[in-house]
N, C-alpha and C. Protein backbone atom coordinates (compact mmCIF):
# COMPACT_ATOMS: atom_id res chain seq x y z
N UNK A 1 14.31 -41.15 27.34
CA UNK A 1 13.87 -41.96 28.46
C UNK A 1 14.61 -41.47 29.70
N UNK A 2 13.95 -40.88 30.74
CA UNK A 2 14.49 -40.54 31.97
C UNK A 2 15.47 -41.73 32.74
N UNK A 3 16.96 -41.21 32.72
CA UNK A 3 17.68 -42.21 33.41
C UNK A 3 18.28 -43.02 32.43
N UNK A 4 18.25 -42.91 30.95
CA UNK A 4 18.56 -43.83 29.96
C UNK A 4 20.53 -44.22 30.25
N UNK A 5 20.76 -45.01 30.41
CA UNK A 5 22.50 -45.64 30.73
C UNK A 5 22.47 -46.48 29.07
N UNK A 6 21.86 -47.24 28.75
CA UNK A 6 22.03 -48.30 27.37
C UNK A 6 21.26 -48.96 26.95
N UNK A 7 21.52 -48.88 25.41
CA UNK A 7 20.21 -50.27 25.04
C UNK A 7 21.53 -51.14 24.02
N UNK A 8 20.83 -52.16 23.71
CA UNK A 8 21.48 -53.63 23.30
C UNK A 8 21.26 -54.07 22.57
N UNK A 9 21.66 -54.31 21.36
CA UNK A 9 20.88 -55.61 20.37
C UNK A 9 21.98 -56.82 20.74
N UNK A 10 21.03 -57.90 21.76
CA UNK A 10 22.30 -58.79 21.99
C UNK A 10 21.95 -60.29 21.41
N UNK A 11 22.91 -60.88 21.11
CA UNK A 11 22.90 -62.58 20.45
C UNK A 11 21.71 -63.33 21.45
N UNK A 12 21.54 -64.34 20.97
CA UNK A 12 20.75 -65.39 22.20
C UNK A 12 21.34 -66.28 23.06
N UNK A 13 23.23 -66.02 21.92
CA UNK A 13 24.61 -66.24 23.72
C UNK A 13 24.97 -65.44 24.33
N UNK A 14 24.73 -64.30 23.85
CA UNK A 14 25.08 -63.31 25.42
C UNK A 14 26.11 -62.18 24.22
N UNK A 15 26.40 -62.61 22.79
CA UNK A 15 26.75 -61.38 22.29
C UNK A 15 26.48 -60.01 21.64
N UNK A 16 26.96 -58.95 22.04
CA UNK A 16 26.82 -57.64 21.82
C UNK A 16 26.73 -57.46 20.54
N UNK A 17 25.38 -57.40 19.41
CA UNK A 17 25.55 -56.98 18.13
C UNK A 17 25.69 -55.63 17.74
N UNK A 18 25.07 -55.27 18.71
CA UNK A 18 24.93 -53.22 18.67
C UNK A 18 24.79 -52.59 19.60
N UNK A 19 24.91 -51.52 20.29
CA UNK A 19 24.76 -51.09 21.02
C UNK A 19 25.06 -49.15 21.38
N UNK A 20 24.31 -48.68 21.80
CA UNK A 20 24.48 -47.35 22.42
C UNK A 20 24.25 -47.11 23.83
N UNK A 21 24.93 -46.55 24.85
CA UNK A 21 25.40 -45.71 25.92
C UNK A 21 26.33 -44.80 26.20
N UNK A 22 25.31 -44.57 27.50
CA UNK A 22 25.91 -43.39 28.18
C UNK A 22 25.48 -43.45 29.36
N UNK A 23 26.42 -43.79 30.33
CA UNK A 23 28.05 -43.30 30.69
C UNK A 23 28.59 -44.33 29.59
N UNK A 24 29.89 -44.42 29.58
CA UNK A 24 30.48 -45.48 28.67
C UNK A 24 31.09 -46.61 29.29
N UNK A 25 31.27 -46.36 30.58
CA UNK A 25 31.89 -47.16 31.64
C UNK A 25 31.38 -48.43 32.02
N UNK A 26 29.96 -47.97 31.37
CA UNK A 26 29.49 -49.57 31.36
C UNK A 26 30.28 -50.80 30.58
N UNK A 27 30.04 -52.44 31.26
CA UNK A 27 30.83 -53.12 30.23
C UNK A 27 29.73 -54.08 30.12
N UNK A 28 29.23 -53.59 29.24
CA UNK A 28 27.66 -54.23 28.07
C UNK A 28 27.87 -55.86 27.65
N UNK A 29 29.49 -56.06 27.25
CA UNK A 29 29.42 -57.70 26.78
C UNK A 29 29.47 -58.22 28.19
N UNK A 30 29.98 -57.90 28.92
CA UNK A 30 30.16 -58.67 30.27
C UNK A 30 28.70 -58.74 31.25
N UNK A 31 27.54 -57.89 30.68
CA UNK A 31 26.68 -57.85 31.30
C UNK A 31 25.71 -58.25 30.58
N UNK A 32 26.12 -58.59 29.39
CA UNK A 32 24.85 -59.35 28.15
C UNK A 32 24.93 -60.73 27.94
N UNK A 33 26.54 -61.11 28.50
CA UNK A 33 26.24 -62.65 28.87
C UNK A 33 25.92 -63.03 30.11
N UNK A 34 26.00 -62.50 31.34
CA UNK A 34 25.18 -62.84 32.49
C UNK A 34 23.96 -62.88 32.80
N UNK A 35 23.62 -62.13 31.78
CA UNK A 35 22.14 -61.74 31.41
C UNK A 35 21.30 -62.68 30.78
N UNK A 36 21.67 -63.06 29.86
CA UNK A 36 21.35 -63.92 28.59
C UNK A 36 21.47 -65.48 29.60
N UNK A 37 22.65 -65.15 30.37
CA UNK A 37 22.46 -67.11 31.21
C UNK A 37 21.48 -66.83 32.06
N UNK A 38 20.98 -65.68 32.92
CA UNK A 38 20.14 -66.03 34.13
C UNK A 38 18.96 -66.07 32.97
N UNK A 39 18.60 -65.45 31.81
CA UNK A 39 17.32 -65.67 30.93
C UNK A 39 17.41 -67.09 30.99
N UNK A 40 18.06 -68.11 30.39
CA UNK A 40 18.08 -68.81 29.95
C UNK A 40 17.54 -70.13 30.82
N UNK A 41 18.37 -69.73 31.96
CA UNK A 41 18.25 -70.43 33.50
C UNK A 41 16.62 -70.41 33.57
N UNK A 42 15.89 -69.32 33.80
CA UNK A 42 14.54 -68.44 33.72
C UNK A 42 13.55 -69.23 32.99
N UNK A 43 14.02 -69.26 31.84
CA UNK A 43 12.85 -69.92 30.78
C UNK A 43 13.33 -71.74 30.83
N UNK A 44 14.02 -72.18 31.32
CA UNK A 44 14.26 -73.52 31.93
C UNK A 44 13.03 -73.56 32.76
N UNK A 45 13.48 -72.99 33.98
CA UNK A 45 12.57 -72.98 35.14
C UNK A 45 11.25 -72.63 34.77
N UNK A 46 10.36 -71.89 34.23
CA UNK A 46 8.97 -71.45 34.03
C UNK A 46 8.43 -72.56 33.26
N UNK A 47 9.28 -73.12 32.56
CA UNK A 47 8.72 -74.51 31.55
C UNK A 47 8.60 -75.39 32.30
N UNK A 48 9.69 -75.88 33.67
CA UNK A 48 9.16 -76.69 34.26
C UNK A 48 7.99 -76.98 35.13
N UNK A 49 7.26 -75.35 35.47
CA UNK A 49 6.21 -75.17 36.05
C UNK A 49 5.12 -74.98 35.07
N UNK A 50 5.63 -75.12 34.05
CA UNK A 50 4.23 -75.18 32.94
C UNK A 50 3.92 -73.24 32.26
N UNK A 51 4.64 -72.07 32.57
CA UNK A 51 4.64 -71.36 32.25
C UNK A 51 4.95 -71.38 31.07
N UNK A 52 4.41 -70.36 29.91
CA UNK A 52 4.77 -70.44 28.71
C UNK A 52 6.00 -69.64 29.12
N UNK A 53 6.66 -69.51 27.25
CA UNK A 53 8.15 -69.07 27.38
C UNK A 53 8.15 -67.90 27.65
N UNK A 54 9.00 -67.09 28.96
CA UNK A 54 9.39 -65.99 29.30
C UNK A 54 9.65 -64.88 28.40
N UNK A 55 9.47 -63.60 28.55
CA UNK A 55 9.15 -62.57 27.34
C UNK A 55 10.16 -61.59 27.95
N UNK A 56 10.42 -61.48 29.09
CA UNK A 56 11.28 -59.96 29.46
C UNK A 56 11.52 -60.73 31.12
N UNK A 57 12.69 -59.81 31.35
CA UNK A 57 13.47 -59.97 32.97
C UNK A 57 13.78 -58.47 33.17
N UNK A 58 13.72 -58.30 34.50
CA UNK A 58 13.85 -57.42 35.04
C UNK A 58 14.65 -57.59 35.93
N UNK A 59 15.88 -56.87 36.33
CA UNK A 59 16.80 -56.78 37.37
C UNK A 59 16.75 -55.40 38.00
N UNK A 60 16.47 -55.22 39.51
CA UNK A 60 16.83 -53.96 40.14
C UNK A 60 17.91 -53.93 40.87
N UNK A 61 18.65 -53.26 40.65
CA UNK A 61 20.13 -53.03 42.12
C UNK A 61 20.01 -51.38 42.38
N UNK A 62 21.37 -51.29 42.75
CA UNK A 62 21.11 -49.91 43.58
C UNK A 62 21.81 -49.15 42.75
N UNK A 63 22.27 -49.26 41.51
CA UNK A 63 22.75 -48.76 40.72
C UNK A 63 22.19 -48.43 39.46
N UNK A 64 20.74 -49.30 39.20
CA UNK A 64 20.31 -49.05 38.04
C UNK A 64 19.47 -50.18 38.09
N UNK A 65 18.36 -50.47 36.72
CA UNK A 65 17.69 -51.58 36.49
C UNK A 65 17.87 -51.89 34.85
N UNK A 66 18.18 -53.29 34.91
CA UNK A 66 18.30 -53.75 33.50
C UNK A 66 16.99 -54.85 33.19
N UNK A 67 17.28 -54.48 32.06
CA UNK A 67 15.97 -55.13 31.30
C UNK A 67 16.65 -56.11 30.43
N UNK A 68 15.66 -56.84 30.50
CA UNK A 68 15.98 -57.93 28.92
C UNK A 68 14.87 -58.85 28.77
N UNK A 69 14.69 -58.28 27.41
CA UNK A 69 13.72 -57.86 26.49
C UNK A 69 14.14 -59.48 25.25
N UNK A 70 12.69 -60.19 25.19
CA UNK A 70 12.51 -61.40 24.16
C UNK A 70 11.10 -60.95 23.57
N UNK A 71 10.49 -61.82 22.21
CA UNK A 71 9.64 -61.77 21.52
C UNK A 71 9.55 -63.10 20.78
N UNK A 72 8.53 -63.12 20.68
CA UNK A 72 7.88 -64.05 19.64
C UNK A 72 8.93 -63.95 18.24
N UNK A 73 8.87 -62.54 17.63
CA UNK A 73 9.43 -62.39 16.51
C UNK A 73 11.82 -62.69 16.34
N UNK A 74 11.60 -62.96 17.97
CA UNK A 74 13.37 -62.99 18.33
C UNK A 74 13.59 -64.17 17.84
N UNK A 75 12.61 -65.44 17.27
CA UNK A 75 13.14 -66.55 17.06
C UNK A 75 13.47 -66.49 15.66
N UNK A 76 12.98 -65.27 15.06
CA UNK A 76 13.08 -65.64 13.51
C UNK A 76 14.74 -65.01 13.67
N UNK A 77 14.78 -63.76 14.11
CA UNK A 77 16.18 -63.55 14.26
C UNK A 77 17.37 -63.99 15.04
N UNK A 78 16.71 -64.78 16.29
CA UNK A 78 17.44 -65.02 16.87
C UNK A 78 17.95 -63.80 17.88
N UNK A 79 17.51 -62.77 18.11
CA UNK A 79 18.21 -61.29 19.04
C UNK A 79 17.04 -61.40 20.46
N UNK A 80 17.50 -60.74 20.93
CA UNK A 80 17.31 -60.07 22.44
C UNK A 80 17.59 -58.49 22.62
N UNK A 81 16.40 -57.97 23.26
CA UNK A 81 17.23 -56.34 23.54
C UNK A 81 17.33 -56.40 25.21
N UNK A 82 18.30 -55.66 25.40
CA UNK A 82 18.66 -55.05 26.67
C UNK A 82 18.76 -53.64 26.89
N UNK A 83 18.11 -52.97 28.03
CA UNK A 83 18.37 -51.97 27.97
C UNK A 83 18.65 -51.73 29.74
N UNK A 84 19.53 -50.60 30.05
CA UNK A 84 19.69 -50.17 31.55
C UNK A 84 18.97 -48.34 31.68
N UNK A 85 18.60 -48.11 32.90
CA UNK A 85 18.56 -47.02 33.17
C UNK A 85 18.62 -46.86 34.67
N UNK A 86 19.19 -45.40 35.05
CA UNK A 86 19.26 -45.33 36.25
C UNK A 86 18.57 -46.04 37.39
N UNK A 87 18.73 -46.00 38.79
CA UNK A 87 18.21 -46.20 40.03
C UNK A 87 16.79 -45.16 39.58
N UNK A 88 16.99 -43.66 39.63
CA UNK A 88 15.43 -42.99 39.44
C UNK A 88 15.11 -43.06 38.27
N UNK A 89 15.72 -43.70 37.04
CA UNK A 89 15.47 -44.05 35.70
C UNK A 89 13.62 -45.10 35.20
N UNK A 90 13.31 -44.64 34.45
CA UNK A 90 11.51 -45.15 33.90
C UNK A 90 12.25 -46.16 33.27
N UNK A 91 12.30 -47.29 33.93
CA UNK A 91 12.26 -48.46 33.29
C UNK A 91 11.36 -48.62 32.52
N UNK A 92 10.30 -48.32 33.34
CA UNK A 92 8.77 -48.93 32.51
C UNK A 92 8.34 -48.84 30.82
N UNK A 93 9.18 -47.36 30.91
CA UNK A 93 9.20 -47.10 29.52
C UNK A 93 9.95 -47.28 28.91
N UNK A 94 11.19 -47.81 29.68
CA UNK A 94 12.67 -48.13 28.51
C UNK A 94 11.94 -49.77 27.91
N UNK A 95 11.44 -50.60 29.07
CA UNK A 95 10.61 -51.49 28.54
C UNK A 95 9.62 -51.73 27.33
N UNK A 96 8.90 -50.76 27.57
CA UNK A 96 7.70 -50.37 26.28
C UNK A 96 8.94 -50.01 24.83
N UNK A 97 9.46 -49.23 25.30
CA UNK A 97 10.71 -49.21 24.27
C UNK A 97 11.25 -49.86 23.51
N UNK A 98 12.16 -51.03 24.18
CA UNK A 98 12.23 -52.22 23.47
C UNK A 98 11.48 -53.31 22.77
N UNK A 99 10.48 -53.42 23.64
CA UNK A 99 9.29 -54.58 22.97
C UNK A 99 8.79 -53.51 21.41
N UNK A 100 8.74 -52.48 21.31
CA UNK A 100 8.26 -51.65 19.80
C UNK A 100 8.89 -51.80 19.20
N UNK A 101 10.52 -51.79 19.43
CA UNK A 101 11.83 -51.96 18.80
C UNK A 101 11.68 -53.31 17.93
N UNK A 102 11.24 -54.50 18.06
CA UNK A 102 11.52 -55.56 18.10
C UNK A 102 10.42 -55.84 16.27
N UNK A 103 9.50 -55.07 16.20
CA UNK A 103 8.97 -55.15 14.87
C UNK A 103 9.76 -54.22 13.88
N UNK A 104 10.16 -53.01 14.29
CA UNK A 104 11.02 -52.54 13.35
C UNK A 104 12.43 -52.85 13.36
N UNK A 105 13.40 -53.52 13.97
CA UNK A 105 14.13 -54.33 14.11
C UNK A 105 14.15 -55.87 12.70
N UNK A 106 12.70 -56.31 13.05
CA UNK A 106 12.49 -57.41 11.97
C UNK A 106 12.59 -56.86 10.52
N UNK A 107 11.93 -55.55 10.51
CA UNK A 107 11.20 -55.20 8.91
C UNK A 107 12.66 -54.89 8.32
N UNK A 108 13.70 -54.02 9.05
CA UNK A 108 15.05 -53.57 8.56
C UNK A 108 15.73 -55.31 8.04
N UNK A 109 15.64 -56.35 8.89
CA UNK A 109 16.05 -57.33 8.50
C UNK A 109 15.77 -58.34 7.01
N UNK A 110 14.51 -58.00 7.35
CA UNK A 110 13.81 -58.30 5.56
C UNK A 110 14.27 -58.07 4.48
C-alpha cells in the first residue's frame, strides 16, 4: 500500500492486540485509545441522529491519515482495525484493506 506507516488489531478500549509498522516511532497504544474514544464519541452521536452504527473514521492531518476500521462481524470478536499511511499515502486502499481483513481475521478465530 503506497505510504503504508501501520495497521492494528485494536480492543474496543483502545488496546493494541497486534500490530505492524514502519517507521517505528509511531506510538500505536497512545493513538488506539484516542481513537477508539473519538469512535465511540461518533457512534453516540450518529445514534442520536438516527444513523445506523458507524463502520469506519477517517482522520486527515498533515502528517498522515488514520483509519479506523469496525464491522458487523467486530461484535462477535469484539476488535477494530486501524491502519495509518502517509500524507501522499492511498488511504483508500489501506481502507479496502482492512474491511477484507475483518472476514479472515474471524475464520483464524474459529
Amino acid at each position: 500500500i503506497k505510504g503504508y506507516q501501520a495497521v492494528a488489531i485494536v480492543s474496543r478500549d483502545g488496546d493494541v492486540l497486534a500490530s505492524d509498522q514502519n517507521p517505528r516511532d509511531l506510538d500505536l497504544e497512545r493513538l488506539a485509545v484516542g481513537i477508539s474514544s473519538i469512535f465511540s464519541v461518533s457512534e453516540e452521536t450518529i445514534a442520536q441522529i438516527g444513523f445506523p452504527q458507524g463502520e469506519a473514521l477517517t482522520l486527515h492531518t498533515q502528517n498522515g491519515t488514520i483509519l479506523f476500521v469496525s464491522s458487523q462481524m467486530e461484535t462477535v470478536a469484539d476488535i477494530r482495525l486501524m491502519g495509518i499511511t502517509a500524507p501522499d499515502g492511498n488511504w483508500f486502499y489501506m481502507k479496502v484493506q482492512l474491511e477484507n481483513l475483518f472476514p479472515k481475521l474471524m475464520a483464524e478465530l474459529d
